[in-house]
N, C-alpha and C. Protein backbone atom coordinates (compact mmCIF):
# COMPACT_ATOMS: atom_id res chain seq x y z
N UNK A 1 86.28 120.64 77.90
CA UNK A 1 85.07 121.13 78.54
C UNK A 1 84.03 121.51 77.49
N UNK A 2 83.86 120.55 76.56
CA UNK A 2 82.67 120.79 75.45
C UNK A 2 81.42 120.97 76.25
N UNK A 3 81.13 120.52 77.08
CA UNK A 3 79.87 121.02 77.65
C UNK A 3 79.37 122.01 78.92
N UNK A 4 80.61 122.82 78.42
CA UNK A 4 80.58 124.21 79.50
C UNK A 4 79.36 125.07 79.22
N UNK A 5 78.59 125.50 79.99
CA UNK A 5 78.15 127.24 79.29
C UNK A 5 78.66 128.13 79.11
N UNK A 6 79.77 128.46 79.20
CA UNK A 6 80.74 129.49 78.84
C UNK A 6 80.52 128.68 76.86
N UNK A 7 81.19 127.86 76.54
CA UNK A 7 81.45 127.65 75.08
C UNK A 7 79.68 127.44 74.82
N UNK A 8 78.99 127.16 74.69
CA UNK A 8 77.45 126.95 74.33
C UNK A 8 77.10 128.85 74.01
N UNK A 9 77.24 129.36 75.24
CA UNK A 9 76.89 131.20 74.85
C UNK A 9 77.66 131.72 73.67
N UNK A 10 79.14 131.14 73.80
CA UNK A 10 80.22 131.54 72.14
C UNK A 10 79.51 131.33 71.17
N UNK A 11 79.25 129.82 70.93
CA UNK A 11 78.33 129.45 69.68
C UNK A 11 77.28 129.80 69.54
N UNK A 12 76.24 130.37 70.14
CA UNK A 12 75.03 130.99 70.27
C UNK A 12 75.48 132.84 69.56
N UNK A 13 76.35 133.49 70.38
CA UNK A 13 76.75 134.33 70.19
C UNK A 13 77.38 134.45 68.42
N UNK A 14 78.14 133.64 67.83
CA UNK A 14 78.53 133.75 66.82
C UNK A 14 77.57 133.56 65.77
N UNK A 15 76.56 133.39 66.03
CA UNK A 15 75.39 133.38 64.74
C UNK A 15 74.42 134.18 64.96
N UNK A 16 74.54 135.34 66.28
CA UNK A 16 73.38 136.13 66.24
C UNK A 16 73.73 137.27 65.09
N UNK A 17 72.98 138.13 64.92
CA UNK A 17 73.08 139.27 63.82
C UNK A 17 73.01 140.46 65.12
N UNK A 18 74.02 141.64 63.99
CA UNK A 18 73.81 143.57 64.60
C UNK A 18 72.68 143.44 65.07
N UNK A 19 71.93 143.57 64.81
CA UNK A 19 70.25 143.93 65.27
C UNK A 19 70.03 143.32 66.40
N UNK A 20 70.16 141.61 66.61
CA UNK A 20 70.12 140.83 67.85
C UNK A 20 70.52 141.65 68.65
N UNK A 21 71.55 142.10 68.87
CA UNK A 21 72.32 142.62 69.85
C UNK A 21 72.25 144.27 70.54
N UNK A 22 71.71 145.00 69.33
CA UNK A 22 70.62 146.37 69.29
C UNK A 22 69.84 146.19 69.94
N UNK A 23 68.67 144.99 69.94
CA UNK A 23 67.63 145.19 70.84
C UNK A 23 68.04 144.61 72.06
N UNK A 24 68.85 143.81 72.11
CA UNK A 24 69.19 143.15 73.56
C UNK A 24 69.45 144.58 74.00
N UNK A 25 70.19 145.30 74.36
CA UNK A 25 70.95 146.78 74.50
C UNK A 25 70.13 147.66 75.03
N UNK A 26 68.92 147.49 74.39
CA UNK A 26 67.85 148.90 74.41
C UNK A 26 67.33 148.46 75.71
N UNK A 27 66.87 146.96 76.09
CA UNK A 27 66.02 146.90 77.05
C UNK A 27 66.59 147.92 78.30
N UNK A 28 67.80 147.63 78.62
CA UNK A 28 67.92 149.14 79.72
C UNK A 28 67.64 150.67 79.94
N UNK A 29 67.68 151.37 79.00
CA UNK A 29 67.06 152.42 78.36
C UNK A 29 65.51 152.47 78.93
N UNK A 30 64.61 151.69 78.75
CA UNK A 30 63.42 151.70 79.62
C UNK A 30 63.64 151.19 80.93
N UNK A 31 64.52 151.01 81.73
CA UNK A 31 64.78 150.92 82.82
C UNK A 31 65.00 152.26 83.57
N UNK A 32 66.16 152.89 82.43
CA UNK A 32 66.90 153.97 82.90
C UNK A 32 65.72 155.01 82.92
N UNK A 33 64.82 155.12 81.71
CA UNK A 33 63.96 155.95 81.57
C UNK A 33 62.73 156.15 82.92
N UNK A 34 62.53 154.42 83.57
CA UNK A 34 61.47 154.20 84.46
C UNK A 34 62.41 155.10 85.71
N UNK A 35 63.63 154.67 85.73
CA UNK A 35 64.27 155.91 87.04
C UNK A 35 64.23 157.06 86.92
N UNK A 36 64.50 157.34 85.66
CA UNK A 36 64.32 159.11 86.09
C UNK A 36 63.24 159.40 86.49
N UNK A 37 62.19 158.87 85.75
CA UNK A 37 60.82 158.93 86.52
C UNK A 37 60.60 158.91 87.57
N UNK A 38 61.08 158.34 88.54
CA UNK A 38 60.81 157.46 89.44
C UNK A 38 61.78 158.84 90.54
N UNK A 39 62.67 159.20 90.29
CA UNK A 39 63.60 159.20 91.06
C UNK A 39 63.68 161.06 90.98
N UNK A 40 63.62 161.40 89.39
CA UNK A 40 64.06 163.06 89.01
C UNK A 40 62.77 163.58 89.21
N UNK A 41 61.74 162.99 88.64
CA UNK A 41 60.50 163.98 88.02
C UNK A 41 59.10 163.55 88.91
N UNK A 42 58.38 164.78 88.85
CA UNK A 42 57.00 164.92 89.67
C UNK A 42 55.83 165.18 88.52
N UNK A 43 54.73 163.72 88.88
CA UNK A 43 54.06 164.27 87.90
C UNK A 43 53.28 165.04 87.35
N UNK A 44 53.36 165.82 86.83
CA UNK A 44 52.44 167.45 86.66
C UNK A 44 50.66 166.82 86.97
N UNK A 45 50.95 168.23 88.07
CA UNK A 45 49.09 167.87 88.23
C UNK A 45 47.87 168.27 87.28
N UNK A 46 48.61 168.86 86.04
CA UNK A 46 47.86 169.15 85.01
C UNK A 46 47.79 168.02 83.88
N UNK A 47 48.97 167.27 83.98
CA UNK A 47 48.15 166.15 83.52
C UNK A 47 49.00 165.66 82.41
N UNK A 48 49.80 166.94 82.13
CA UNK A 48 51.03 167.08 81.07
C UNK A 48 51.72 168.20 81.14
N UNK A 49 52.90 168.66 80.61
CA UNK A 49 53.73 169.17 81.16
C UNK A 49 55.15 168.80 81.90
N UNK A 50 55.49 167.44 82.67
CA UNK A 50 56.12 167.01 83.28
C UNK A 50 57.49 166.82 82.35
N UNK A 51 57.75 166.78 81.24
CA UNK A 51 58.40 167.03 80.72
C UNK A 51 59.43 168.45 80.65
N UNK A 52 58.96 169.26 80.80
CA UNK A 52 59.06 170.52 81.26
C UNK A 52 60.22 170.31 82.25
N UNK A 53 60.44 169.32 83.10
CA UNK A 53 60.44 169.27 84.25
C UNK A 53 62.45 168.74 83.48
N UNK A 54 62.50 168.22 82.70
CA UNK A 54 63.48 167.94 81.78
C UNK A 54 64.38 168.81 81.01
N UNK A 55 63.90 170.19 80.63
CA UNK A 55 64.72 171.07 80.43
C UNK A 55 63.42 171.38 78.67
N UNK A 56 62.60 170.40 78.56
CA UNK A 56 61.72 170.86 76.74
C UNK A 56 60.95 171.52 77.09
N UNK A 57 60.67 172.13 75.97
CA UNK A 57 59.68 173.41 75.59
C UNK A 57 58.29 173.16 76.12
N UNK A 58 57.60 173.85 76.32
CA UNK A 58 55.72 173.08 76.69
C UNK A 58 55.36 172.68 75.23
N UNK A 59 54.58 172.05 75.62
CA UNK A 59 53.61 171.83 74.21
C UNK A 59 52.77 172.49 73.23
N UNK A 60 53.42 172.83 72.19
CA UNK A 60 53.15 174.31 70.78
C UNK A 60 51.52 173.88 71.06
N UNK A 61 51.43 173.03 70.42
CA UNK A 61 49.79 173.01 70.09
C UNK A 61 48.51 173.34 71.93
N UNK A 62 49.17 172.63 72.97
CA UNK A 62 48.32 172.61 73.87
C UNK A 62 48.68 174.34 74.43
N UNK A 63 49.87 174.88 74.31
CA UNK A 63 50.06 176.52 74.45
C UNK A 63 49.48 177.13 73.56
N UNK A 64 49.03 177.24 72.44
CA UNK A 64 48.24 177.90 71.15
C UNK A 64 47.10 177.57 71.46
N UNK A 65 46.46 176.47 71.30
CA UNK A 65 45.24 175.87 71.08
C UNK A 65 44.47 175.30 72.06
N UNK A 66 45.20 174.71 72.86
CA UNK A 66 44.53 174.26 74.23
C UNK A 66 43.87 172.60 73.75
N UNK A 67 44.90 172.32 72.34
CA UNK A 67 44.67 170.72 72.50
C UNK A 67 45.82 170.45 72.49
N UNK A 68 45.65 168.68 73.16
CA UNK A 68 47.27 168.39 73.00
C UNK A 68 47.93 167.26 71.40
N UNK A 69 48.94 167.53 71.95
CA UNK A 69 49.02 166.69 70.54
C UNK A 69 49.23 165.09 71.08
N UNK A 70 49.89 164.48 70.24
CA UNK A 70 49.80 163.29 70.36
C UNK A 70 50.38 162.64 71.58
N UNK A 71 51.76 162.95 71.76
CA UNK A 71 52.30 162.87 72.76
C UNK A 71 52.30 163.51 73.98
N UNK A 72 51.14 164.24 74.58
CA UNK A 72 50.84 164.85 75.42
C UNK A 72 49.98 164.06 76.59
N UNK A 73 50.69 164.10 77.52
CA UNK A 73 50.68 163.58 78.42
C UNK A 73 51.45 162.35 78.79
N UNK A 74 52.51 161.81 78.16
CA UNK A 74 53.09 160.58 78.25
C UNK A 74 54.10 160.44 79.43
N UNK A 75 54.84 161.97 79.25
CA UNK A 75 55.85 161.87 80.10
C UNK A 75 55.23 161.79 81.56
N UNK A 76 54.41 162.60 82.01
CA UNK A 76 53.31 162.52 83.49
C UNK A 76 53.30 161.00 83.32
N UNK A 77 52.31 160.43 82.55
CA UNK A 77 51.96 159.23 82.60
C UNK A 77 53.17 157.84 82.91
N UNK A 78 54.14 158.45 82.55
CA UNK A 78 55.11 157.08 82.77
C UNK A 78 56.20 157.71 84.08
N UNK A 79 55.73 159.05 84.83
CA UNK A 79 56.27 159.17 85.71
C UNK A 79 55.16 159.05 86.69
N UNK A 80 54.53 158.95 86.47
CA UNK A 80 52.56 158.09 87.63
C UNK A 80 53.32 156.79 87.68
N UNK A 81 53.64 156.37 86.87
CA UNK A 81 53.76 154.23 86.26
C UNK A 81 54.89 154.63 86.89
N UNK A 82 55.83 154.96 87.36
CA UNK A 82 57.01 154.84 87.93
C UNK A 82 57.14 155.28 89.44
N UNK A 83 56.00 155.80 89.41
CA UNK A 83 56.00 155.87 91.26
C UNK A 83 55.01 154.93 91.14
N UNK A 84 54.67 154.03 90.75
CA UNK A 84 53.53 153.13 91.01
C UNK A 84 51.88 153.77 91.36
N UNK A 85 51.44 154.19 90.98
CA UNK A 85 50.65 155.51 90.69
C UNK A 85 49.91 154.88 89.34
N UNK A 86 49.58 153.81 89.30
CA UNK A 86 49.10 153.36 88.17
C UNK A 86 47.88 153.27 87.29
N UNK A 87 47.09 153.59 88.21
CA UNK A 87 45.58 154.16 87.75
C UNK A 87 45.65 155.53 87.61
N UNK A 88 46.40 156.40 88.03
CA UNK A 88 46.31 157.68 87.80
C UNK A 88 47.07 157.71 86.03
N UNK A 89 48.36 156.74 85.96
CA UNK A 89 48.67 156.47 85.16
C UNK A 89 47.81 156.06 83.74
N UNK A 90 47.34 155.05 84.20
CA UNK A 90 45.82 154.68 83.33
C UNK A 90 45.23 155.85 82.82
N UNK A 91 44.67 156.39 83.31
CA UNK A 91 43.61 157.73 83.21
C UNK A 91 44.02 159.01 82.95
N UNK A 92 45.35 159.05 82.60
CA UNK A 92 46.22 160.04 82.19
C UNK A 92 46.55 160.17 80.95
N UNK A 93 46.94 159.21 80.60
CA UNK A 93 47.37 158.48 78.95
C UNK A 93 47.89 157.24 79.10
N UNK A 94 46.64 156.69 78.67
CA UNK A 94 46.82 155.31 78.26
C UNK A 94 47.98 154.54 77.34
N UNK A 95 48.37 155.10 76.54
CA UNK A 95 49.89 155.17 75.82
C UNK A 95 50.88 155.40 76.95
N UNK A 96 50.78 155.97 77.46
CA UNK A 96 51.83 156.09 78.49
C UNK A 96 51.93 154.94 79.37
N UNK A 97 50.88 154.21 80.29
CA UNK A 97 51.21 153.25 80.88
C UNK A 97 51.41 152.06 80.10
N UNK A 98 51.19 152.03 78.83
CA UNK A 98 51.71 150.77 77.81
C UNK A 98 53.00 151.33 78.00
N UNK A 99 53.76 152.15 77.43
CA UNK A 99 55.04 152.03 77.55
C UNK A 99 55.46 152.05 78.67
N UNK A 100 55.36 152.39 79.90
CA UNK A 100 55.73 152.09 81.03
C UNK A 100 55.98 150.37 81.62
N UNK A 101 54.55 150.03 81.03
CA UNK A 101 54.68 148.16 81.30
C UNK A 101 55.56 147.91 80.63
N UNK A 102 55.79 148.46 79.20
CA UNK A 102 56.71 147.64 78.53
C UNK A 102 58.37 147.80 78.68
N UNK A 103 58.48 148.86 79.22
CA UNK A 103 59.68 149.39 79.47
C UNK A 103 59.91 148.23 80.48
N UNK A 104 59.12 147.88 81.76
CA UNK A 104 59.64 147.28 82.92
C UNK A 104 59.89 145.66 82.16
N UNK A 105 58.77 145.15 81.35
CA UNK A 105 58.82 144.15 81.08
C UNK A 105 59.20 143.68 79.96
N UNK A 106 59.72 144.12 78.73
CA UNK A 106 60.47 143.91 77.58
C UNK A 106 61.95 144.02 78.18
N UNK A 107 62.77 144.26 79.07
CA UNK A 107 64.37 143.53 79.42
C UNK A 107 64.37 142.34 79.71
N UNK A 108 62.93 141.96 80.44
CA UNK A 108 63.26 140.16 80.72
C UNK A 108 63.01 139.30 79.48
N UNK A 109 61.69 139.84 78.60
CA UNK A 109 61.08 139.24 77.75
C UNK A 109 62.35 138.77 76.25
N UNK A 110 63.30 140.14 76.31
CA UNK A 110 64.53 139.70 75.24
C UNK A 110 65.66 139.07 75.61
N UNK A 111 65.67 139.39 77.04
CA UNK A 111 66.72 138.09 77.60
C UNK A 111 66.68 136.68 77.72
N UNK A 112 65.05 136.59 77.94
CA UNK A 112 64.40 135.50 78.37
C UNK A 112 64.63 134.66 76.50
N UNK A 113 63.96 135.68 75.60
CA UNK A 113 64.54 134.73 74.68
C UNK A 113 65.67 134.99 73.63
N UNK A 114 66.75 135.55 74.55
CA UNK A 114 68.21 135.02 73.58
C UNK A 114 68.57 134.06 74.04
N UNK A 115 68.39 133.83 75.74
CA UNK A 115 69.05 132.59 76.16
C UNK A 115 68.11 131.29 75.37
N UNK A 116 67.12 131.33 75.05
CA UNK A 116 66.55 130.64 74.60
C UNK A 116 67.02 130.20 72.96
N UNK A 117 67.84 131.06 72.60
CA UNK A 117 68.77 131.11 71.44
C UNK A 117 67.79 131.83 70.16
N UNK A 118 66.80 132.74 70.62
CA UNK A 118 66.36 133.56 69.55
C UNK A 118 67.36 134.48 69.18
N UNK A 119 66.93 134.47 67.78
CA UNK A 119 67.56 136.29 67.57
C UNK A 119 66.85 136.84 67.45
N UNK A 120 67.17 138.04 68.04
CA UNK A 120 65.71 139.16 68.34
C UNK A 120 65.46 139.92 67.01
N UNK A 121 67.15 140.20 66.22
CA UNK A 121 66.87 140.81 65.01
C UNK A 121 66.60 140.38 64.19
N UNK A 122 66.68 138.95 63.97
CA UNK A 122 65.63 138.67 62.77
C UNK A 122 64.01 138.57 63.36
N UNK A 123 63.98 137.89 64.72
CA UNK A 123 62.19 137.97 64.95
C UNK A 123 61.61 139.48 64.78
N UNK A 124 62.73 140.91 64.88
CA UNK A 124 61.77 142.17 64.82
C UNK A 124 61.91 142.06 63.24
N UNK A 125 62.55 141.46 62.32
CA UNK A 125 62.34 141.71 61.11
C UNK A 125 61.19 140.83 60.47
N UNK A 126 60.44 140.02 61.44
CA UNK A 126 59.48 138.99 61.07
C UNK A 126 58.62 139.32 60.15
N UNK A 127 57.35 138.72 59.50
CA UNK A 127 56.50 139.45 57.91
C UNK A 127 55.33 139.88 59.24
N UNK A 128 55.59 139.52 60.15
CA UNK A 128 54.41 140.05 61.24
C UNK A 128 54.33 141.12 61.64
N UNK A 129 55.65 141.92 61.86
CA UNK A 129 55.95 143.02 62.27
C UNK A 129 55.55 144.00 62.13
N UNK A 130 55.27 144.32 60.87
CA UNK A 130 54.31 145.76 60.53
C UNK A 130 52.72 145.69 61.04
N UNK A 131 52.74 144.25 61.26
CA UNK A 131 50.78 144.44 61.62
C UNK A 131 50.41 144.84 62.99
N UNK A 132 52.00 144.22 63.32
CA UNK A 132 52.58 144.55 64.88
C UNK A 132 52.31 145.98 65.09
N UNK A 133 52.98 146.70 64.40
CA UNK A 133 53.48 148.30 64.60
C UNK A 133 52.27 149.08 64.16
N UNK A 134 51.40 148.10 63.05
CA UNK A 134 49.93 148.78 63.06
C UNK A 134 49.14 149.52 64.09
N UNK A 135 49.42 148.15 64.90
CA UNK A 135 48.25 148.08 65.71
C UNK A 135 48.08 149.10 66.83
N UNK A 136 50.06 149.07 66.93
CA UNK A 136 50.16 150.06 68.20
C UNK A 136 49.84 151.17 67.67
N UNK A 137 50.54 151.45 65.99
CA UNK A 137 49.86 153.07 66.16
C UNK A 137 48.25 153.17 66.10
N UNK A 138 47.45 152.14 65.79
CA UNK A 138 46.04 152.51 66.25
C UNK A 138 45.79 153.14 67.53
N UNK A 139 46.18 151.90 68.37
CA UNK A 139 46.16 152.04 69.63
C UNK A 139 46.78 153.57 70.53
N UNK A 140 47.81 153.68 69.63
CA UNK A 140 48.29 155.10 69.93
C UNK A 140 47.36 155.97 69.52
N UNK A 141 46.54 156.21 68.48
CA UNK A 141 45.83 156.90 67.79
C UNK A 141 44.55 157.17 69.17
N UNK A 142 44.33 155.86 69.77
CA UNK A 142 42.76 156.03 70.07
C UNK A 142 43.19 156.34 71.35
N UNK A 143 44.45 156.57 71.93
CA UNK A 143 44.56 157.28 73.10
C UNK A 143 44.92 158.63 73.17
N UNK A 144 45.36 159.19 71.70
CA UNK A 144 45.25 160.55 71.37
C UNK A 144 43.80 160.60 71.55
N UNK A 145 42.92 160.05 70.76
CA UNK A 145 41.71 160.71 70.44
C UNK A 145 40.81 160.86 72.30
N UNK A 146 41.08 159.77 72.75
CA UNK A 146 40.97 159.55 74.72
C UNK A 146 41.54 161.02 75.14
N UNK A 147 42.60 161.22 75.01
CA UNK A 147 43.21 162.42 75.37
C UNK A 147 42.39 163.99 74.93
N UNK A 148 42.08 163.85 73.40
CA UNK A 148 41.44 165.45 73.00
C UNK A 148 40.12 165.28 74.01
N UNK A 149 39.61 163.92 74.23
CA UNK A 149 37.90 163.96 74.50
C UNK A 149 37.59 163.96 75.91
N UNK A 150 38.06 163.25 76.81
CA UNK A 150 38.04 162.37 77.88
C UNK A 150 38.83 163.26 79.18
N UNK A 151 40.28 163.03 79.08
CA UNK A 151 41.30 163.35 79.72
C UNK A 151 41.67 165.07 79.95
N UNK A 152 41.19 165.72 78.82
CA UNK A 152 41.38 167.25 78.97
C UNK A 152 40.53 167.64 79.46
């Protein structure tokens, strides 16, 4: 039976790398994360805070200072994106509904290509990668800065 898919996934399988198999793994984790959302937590009508709602501390800087820090507002925001609440999501922290999309849609996107016979751990080790991770922390950056200006 040389041309089973059972033996084709073996040989595929025996040349992926640790890492391949790390990120295959993770995609559930933003699944699991979109349920608790979805299922445990309510999203604070202040806008942040909802975390709180998890058993962590409030936020040092937005309790002292009355700004937030970087990650303020994410957890609300990807529990908006998880009740489908998605413009509130939007307009909450924009970082937040990126990871929310990506949470739902990065499990198909790494399945979609191992079967395709990528390895995921060498494509995240690609020379592209850091311009990759640039960008988001810009992007992360300018939804902090959305957040001190806009959103509070």
């Amino acid at each position: 039976m040389s041309g089973s898919g059972l033996l084709w996934i073996e040989g595929v399988r025996a040349g992926r790398t640790r890492l391949h198999w790390l990120v295959l793994a993770v995609g559930p984790v933003g699944w699991s994360m979109l349920l608790v959302g979805r299922f445990l937590l309510t999203a604070d009508p202040r806008g942040h805070g909802t975390h709180e709602q998890l058993g962590l501390a409030p936020c040092l800087p937005m309790q002292r200072w009355g700004i937030p820090c970087p990650a303020c507002g994410l957890t609300t925001s990807v529990t908006h994106f998880a009740h489908g609440e998605w413009w509130d999501s939007i307009l909450g922290q924009p970082l937040g509904f990126a990871l929310g999309l990506a949470a739902l849609i990065l499990p198909f996107a790494t399945l979609a290509a191992h079967l395709r016979g990528v390895d995921l751990g060498r494509a995240l080790l690609h020379p592209r990668t850091p311009r990759a991770i640039g960008a988001g922390l810009a992007f992360a950056g300018l939804c902090w800065v959305y957040r001190l200006f806009v959103a509070s």
